[in-house]
PDB file of N, CA and C in Angstrom:
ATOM      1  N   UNK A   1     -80.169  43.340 228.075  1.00  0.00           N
ATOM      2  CA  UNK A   1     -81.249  44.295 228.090  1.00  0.00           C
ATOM      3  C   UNK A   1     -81.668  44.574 226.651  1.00  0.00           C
ATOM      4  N   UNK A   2     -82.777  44.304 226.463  1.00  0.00           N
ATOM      5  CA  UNK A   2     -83.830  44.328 225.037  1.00  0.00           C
ATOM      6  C   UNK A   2     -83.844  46.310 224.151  1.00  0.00           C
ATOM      7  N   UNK A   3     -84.162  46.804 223.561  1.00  0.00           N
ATOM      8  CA  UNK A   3     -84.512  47.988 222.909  1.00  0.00           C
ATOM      9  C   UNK A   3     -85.371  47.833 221.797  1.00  0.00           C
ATOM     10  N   UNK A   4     -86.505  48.815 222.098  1.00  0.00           N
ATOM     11  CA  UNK A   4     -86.946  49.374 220.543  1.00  0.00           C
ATOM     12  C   UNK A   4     -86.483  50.622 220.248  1.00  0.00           C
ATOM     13  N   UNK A   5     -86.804  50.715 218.818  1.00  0.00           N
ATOM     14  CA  UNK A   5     -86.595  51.921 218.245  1.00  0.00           C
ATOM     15  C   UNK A   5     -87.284  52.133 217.590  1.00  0.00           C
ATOM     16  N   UNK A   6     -87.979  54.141 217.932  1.00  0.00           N
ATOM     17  CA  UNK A   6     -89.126  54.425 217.717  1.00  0.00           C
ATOM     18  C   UNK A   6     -88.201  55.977 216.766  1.00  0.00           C
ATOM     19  N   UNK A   7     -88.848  55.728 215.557  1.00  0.00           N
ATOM     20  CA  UNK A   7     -88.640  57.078 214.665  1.00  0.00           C
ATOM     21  C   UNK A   7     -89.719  58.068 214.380  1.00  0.00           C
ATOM     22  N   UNK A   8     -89.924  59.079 215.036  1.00  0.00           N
ATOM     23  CA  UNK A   8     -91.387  60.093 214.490  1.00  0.00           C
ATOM     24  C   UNK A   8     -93.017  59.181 214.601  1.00  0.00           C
ATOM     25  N   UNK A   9     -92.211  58.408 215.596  1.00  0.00           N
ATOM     26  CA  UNK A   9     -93.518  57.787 215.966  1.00  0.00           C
ATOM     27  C   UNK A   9     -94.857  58.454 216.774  1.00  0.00           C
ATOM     28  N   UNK A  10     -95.845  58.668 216.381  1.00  0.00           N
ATOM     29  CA  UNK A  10     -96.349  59.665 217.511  1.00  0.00           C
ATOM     30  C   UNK A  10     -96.796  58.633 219.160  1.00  0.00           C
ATOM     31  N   UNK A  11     -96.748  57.182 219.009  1.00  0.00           N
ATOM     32  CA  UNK A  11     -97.214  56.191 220.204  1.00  0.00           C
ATOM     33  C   UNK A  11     -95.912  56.195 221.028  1.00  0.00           C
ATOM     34  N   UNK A  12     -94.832  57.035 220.258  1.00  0.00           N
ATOM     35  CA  UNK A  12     -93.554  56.150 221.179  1.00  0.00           C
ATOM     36  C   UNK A  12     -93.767  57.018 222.493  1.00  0.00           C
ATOM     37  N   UNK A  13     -92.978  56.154 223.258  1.00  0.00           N
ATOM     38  CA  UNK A  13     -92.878  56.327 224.984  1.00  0.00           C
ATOM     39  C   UNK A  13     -92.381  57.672 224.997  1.00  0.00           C
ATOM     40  N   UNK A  14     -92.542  58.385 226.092  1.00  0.00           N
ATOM     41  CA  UNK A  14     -92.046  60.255 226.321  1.00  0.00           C
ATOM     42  C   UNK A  14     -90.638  59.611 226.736  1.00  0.00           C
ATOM     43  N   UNK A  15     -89.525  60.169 226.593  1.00  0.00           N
ATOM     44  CA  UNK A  15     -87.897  60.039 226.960  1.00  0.00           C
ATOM     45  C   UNK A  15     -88.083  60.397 228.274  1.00  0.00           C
ATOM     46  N   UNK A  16     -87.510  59.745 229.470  1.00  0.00           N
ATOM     47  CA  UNK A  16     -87.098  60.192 230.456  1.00  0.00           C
ATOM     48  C   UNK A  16     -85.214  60.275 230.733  1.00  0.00           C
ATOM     49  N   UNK A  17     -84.342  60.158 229.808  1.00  0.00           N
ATOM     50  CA  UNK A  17     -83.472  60.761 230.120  1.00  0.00           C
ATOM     51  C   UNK A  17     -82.442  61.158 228.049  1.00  0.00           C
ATOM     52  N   UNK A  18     -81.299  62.023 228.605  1.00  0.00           N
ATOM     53  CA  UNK A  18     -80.841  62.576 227.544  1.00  0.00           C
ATOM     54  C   UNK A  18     -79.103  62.093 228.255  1.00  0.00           C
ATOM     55  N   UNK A  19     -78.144  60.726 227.683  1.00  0.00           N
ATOM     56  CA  UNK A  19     -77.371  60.483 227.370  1.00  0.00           C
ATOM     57  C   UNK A  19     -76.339  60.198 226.097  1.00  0.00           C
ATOM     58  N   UNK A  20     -75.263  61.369 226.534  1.00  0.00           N
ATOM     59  CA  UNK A  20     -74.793  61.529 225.582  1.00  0.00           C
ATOM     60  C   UNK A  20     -73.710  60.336 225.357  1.00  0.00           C
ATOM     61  N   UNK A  21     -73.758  59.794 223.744  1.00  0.00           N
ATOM     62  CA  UNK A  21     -73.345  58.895 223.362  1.00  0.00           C
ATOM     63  C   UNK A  21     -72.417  58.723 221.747  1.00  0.00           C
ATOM     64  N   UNK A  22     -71.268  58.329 222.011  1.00  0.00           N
ATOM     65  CA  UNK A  22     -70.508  59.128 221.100  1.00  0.00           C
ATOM     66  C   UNK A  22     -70.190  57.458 220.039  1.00  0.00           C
ATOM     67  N   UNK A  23     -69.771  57.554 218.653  1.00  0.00           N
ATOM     68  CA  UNK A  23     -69.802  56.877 217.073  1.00  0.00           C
ATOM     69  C   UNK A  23     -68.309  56.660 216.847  1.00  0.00           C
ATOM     70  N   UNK A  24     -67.829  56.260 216.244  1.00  0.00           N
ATOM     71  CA  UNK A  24     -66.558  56.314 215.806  1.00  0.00           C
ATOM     72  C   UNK A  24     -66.799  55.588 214.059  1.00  0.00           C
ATOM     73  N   UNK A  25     -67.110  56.419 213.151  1.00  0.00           N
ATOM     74  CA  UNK A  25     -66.907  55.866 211.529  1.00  0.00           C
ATOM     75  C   UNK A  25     -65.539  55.688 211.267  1.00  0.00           C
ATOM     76  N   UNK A  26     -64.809  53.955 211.502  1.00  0.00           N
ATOM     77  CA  UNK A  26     -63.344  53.981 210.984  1.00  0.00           C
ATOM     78  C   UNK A  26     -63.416  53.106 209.869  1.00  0.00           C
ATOM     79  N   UNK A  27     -62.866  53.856 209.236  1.00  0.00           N
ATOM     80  CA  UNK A  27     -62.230  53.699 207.753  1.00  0.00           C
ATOM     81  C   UNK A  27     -60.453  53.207 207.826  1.00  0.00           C
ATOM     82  N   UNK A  28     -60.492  52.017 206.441  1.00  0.00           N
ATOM     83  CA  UNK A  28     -58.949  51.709 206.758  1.00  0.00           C
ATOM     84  C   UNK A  28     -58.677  52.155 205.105  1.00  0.00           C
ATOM     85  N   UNK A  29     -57.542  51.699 205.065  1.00  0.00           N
ATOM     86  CA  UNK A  29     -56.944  52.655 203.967  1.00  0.00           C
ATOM     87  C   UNK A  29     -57.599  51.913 202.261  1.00  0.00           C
ATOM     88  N   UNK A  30     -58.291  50.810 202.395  1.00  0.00           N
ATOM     89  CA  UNK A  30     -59.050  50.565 201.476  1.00  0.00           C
ATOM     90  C   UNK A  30     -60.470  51.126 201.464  1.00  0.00           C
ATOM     91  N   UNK A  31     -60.862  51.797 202.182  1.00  0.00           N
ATOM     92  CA  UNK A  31     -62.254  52.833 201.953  1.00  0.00           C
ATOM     93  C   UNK A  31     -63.449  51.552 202.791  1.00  0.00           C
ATOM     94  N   UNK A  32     -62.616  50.451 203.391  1.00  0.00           N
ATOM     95  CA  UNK A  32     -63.817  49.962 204.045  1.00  0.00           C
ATOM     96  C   UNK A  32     -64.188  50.458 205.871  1.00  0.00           C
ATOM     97  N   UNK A  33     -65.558  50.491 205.757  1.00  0.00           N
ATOM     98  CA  UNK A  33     -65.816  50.872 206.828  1.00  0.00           C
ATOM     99  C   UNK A  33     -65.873  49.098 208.141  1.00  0.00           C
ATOM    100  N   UNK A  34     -65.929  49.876 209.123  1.00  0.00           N
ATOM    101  CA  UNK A  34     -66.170  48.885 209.969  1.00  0.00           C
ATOM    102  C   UNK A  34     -67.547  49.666 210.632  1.00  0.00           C
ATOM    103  N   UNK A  35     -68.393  47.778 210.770  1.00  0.00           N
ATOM    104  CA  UNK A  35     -69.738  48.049 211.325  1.00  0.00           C
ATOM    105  C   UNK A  35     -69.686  46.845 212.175  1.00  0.00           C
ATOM    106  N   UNK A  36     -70.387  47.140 213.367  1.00  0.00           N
ATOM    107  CA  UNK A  36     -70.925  45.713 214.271  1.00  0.00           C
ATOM    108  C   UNK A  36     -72.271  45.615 214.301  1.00  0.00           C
ATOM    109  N   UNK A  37     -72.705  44.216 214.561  1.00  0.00           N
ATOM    110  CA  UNK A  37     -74.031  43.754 214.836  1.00  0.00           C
ATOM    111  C   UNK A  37     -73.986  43.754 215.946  1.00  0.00           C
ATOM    112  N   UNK A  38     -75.079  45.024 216.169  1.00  0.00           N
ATOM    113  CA  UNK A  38     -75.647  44.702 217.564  1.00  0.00           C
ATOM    114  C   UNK A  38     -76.533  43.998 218.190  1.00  0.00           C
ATOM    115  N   UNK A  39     -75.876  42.979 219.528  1.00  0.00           N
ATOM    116  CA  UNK A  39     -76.527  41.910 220.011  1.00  0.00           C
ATOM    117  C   UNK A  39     -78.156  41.936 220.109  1.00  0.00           C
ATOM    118  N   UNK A  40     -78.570  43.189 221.076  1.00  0.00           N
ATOM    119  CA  UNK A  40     -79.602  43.452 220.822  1.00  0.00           C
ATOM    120  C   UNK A  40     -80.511  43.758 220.223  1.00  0.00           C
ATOM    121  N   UNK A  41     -80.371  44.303 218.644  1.00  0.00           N
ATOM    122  CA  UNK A  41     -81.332  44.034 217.947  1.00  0.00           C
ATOM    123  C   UNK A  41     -81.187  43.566 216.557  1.00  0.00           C
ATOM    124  N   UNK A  42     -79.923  43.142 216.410  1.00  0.00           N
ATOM    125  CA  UNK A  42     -79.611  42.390 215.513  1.00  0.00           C
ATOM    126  C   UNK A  42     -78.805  43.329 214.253  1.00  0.00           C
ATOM    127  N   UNK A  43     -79.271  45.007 214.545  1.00  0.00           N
ATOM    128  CA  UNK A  43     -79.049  46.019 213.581  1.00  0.00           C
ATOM    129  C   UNK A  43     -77.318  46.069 213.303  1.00  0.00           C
ATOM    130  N   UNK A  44     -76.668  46.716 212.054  1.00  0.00           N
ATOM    131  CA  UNK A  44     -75.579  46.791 211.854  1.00  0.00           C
ATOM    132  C   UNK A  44     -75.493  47.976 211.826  1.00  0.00           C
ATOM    133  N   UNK A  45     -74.557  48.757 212.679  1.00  0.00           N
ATOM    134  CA  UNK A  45     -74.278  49.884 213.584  1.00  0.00           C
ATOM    135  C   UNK A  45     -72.748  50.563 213.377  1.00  0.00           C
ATOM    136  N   UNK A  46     -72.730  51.634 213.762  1.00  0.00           N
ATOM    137  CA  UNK A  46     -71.086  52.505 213.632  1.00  0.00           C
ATOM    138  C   UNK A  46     -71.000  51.747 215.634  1.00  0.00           C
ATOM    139  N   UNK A  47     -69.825  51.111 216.058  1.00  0.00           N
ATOM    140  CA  UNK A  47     -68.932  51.095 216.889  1.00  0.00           C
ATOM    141  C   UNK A  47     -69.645  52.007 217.987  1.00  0.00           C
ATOM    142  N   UNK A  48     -70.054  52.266 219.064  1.00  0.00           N
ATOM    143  CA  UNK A  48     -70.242  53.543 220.013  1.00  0.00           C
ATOM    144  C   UNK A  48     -71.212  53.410 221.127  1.00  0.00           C
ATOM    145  N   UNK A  49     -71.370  54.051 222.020  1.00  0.00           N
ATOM    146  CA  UNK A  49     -71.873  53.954 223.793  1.00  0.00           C
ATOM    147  C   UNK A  49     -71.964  55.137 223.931  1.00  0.00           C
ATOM    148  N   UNK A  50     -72.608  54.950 225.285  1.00  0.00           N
ATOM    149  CA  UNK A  50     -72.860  55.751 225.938  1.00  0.00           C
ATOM    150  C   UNK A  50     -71.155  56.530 226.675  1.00  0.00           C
ATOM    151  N   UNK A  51     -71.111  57.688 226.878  1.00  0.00           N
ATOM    152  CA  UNK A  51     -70.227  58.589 227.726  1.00  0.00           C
ATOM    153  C   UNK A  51     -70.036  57.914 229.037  1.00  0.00           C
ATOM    154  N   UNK A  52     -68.556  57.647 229.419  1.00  0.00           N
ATOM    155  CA  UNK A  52     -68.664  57.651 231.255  1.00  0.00           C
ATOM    156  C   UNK A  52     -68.644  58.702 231.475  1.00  0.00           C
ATOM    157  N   UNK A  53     -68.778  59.004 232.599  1.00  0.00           N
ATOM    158  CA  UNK A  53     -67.704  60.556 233.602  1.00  0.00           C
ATOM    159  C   UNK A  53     -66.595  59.780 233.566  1.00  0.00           C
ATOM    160  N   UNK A  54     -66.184  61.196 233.389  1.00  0.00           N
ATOM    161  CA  UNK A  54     -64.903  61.274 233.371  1.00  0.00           C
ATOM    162  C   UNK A  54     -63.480  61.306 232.211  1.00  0.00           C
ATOM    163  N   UNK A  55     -64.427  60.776 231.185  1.00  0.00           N
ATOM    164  CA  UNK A  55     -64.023  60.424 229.686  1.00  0.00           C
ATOM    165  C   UNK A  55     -64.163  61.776 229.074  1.00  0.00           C
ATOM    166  N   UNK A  56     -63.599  61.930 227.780  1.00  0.00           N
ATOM    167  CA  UNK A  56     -63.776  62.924 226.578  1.00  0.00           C
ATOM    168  C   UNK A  56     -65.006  62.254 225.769  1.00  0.00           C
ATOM    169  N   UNK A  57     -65.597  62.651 224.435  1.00  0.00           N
ATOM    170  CA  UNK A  57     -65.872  62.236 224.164  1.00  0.00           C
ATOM    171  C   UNK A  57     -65.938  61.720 223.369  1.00  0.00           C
ATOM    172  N   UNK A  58     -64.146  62.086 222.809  1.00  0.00           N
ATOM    173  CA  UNK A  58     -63.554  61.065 221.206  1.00  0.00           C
ATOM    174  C   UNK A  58     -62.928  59.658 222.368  1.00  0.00           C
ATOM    175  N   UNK A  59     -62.398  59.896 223.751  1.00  0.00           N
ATOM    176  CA  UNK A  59     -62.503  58.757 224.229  1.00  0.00           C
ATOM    177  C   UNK A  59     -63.241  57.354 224.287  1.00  0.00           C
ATOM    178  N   UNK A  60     -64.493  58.007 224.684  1.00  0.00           N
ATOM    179  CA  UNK A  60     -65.636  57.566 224.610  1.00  0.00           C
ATOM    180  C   UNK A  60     -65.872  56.540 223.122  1.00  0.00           C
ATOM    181  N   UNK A  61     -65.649  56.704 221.939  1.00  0.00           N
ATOM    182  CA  UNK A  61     -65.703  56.950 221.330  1.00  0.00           C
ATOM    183  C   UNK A  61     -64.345  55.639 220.704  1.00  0.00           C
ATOM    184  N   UNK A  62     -63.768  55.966 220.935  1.00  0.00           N
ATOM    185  CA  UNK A  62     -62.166  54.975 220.779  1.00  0.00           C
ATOM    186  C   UNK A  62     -62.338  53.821 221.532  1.00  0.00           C
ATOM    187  N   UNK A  63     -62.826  53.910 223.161  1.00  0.00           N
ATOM    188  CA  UNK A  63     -63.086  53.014 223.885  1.00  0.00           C
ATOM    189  C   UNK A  63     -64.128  52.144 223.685  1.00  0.00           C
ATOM    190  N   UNK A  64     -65.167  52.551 223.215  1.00  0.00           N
ATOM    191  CA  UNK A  64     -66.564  51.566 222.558  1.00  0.00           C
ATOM    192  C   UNK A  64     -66.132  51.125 221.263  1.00  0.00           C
ATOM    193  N   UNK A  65     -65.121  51.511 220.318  1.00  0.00           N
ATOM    194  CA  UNK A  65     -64.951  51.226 219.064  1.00  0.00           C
ATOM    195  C   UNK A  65     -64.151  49.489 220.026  1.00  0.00           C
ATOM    196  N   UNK A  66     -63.303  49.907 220.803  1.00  0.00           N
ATOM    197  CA  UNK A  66     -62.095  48.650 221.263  1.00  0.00           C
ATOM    198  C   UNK A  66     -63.121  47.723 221.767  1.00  0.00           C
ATOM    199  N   UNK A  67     -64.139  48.161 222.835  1.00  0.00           N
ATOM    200  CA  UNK A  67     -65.073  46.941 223.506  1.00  0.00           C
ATOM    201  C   UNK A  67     -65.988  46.362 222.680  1.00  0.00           C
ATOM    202  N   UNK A  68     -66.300  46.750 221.681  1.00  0.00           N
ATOM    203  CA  UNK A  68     -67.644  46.228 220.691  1.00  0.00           C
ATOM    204  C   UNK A  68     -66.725  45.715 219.279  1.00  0.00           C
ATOM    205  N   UNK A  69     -65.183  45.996 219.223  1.00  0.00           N
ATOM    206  CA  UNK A  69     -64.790  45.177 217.654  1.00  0.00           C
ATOM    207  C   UNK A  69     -63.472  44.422 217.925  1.00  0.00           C
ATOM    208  N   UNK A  70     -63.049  45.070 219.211  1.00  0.00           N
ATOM    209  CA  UNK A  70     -61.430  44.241 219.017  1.00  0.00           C
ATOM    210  C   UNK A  70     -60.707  45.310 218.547  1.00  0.00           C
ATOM    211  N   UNK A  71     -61.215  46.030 217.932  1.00  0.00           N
ATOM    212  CA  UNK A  71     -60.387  46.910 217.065  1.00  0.00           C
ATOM    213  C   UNK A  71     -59.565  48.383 217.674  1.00  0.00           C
ATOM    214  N   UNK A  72     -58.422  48.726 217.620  1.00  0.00           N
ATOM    215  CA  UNK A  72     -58.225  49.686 218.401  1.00  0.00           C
ATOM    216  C   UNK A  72     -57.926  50.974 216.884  1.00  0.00           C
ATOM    217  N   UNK A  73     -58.274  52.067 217.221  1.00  0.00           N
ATOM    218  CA  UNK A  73     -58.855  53.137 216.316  1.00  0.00           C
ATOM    219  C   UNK A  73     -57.872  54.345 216.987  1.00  0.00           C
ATOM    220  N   UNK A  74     -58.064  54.964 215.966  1.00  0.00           N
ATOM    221  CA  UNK A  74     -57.962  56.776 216.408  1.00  0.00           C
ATOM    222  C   UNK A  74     -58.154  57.786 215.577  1.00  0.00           C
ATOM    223  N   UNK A  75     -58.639  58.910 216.530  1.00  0.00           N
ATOM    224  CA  UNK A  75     -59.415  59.725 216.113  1.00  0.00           C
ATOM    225  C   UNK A  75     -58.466  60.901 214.370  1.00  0.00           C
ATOM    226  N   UNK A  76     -59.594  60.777 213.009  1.00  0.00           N
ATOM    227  CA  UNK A  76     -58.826  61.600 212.576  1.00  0.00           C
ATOM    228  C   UNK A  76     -59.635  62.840 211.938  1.00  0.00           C
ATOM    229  N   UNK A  77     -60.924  62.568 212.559  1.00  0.00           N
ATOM    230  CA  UNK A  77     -61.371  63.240 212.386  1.00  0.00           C
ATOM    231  C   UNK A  77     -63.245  63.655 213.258  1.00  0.00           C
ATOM    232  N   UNK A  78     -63.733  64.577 212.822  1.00  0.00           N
ATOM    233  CA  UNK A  78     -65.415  64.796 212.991  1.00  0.00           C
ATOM    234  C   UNK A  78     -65.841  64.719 212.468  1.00  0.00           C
ATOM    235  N   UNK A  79     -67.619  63.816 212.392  1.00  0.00           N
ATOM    236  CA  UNK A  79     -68.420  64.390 211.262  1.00  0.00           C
ATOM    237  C   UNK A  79     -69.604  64.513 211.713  1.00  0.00           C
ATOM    238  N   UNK A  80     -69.908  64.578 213.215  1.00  0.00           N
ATOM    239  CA  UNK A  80     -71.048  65.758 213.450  1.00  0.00           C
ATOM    240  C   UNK A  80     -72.015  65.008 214.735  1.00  0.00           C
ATOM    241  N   UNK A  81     -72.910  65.942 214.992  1.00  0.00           N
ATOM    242  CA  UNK A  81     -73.614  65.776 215.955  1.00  0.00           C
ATOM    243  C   UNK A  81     -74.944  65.577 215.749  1.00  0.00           C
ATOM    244  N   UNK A  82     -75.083  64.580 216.205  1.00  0.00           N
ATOM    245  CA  UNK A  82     -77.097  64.229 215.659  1.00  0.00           C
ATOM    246  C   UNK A  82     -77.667  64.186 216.821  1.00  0.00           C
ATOM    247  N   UNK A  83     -78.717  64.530 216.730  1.00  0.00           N
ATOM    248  CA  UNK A  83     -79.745  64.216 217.923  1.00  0.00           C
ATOM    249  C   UNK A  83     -81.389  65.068 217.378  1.00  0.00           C
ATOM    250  N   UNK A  84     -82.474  64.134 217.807  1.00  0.00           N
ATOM    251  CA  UNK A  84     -83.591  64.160 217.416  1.00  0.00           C
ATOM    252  C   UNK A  84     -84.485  64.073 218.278  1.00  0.00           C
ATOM    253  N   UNK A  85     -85.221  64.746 218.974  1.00  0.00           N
ATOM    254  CA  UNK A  85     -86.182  64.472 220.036  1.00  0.00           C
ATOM    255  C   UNK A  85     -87.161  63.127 219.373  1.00  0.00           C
ATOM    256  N   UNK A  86     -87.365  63.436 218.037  1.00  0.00           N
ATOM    257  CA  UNK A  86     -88.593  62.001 217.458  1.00  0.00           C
ATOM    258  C   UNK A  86     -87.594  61.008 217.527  1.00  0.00           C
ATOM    259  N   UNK A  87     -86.608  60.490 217.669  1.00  0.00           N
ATOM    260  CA  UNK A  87     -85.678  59.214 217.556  1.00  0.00           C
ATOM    261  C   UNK A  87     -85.479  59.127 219.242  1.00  0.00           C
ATOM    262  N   UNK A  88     -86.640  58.185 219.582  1.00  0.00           N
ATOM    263  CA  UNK A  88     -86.547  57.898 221.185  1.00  0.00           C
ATOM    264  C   UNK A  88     -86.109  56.328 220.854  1.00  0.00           C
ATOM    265  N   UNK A  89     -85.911  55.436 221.917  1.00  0.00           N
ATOM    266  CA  UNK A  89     -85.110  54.013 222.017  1.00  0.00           C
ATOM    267  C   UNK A  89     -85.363  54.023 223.822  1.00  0.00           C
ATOM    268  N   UNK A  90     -86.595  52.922 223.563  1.00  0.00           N
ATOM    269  CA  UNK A  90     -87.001  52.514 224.786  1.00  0.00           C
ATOM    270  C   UNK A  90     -85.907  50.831 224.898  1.00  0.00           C
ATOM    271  N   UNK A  91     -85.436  51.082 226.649  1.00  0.00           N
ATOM    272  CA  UNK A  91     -84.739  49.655 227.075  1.00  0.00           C
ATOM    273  C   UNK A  91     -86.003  49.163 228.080  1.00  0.00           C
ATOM    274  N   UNK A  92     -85.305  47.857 228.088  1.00  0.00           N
ATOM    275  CA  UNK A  92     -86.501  46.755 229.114  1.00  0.00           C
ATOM    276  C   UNK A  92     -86.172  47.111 230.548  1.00  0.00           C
ATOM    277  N   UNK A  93     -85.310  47.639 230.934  1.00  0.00           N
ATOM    278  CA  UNK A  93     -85.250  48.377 232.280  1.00  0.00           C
ATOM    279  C   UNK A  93     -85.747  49.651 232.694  1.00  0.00           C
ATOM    280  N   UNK A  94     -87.038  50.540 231.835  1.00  0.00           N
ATOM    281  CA  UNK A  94     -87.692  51.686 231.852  1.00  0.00           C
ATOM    282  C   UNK A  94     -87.513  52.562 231.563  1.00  0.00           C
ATOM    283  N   UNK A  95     -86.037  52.609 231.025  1.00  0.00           N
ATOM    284  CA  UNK A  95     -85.591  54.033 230.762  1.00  0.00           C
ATOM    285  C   UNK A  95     -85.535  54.218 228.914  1.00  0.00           C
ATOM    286  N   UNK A  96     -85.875  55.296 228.711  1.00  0.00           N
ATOM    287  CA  UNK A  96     -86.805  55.694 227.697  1.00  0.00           C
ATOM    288  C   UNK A  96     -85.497  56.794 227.275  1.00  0.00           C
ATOM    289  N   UNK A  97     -84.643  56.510 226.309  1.00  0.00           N
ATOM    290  CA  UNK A  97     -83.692  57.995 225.524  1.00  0.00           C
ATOM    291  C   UNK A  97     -84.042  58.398 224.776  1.00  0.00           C
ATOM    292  N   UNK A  98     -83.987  59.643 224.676  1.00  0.00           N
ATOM    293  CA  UNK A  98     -84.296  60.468 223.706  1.00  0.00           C
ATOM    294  C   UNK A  98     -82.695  60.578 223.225  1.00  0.00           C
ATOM    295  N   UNK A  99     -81.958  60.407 221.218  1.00  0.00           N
ATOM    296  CA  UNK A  99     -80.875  60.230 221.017  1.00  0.00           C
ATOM    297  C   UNK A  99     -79.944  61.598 220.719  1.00  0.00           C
ATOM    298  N   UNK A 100     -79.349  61.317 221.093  1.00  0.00           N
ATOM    299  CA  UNK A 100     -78.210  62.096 221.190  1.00  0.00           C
ATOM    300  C   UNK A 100     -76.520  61.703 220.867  1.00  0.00           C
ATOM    301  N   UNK A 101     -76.191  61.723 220.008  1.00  0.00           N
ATOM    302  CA  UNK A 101     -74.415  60.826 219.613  1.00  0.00           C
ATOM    303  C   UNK A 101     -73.565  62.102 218.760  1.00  0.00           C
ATOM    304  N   UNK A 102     -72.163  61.813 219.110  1.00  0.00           N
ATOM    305  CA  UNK A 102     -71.548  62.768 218.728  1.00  0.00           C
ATOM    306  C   UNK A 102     -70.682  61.370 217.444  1.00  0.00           C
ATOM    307  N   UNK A 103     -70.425  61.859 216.100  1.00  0.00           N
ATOM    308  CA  UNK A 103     -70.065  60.916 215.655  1.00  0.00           C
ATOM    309  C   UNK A 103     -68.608  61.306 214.642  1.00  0.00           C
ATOM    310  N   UNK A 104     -67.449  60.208 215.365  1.00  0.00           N
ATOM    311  CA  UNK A 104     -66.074  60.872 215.105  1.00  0.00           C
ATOM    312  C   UNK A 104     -65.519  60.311 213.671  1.00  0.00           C
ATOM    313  N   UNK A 105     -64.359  60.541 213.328  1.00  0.00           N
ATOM    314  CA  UNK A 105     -64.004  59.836 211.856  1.00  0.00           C
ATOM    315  C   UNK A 105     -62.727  58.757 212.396  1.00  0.00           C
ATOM    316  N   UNK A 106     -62.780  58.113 212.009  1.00  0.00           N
ATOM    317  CA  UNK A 106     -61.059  57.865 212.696  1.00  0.00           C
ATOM    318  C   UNK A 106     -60.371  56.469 211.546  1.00  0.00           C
ATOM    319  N   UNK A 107     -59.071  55.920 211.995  1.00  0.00           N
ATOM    320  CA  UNK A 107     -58.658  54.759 211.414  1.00  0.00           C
ATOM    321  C   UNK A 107     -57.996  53.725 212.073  1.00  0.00           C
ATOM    322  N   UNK A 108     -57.854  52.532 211.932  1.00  0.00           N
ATOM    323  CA  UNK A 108     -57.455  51.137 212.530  1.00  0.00           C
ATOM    324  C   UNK A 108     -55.910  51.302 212.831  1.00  0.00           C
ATOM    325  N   UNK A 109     -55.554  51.275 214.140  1.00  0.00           N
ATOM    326  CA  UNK A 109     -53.712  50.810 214.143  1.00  0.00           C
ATOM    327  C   UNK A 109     -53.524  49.895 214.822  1.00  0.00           C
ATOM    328  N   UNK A 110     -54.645  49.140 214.907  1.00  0.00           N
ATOM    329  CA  UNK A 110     -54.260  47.795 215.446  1.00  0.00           C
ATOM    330  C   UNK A 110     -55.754  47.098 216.069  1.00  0.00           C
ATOM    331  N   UNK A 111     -55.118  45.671 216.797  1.00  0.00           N
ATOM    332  CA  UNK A 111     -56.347  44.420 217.284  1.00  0.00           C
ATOM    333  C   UNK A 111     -56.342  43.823 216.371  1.00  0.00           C
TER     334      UNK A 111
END
């Protein structure tokens, strides 16, 4: 499934939904960060997804860091909550987010 991303755009699409979606910034003990390329738009990104039910949302968070790097993480910290009604991200299946991510600190103990 395809995405754009629309910043303070005034043409972008109206959001029809608000999923919360949580970051994980891990740092290893040499001050490097880990980033993935995401398939879909090629961008280099912090680790992170969307929330299941049922999850926390440093889970959330640990669990997208493991499915998107290999890498297994944990949480050591917070560094905050973003969300922007002008930062919408239209997918090719119609649904239109308006963003919302909670974004954690953490470090590598393994993968």
């Amino acid at each position: 499934m395809g995405r754009t991303e629309y910043y303070n755009d005034p043409k972008a699409p109206k959001a029809n939904t608000l999923i919360p979606a949580n970051n994980l910034l891990v740092v290893d003990d040499n001050g490097a960060i880990l980033l993935q390329r995401r398939r879909d738009t090629g961008q280099w990104a912090l680790p992170g997804g969307a929330q299941d039910i049922g999850e926390t949302a440093a889970q959330c968070a640990m669990r997208e860091c493991l499915e998107e790097t290999g890498i297994i993480a944990e949480i050591t910290g917070f560094l905050g909550v973003y969300t922007n009604p002008n930062h919408i991200v239209a997918y090719t299946d119609g649904e239109i987010r308006q963003q919302y991510e909670n974004t954690y600190i953490g470090r590598p103990v393994g993968g």
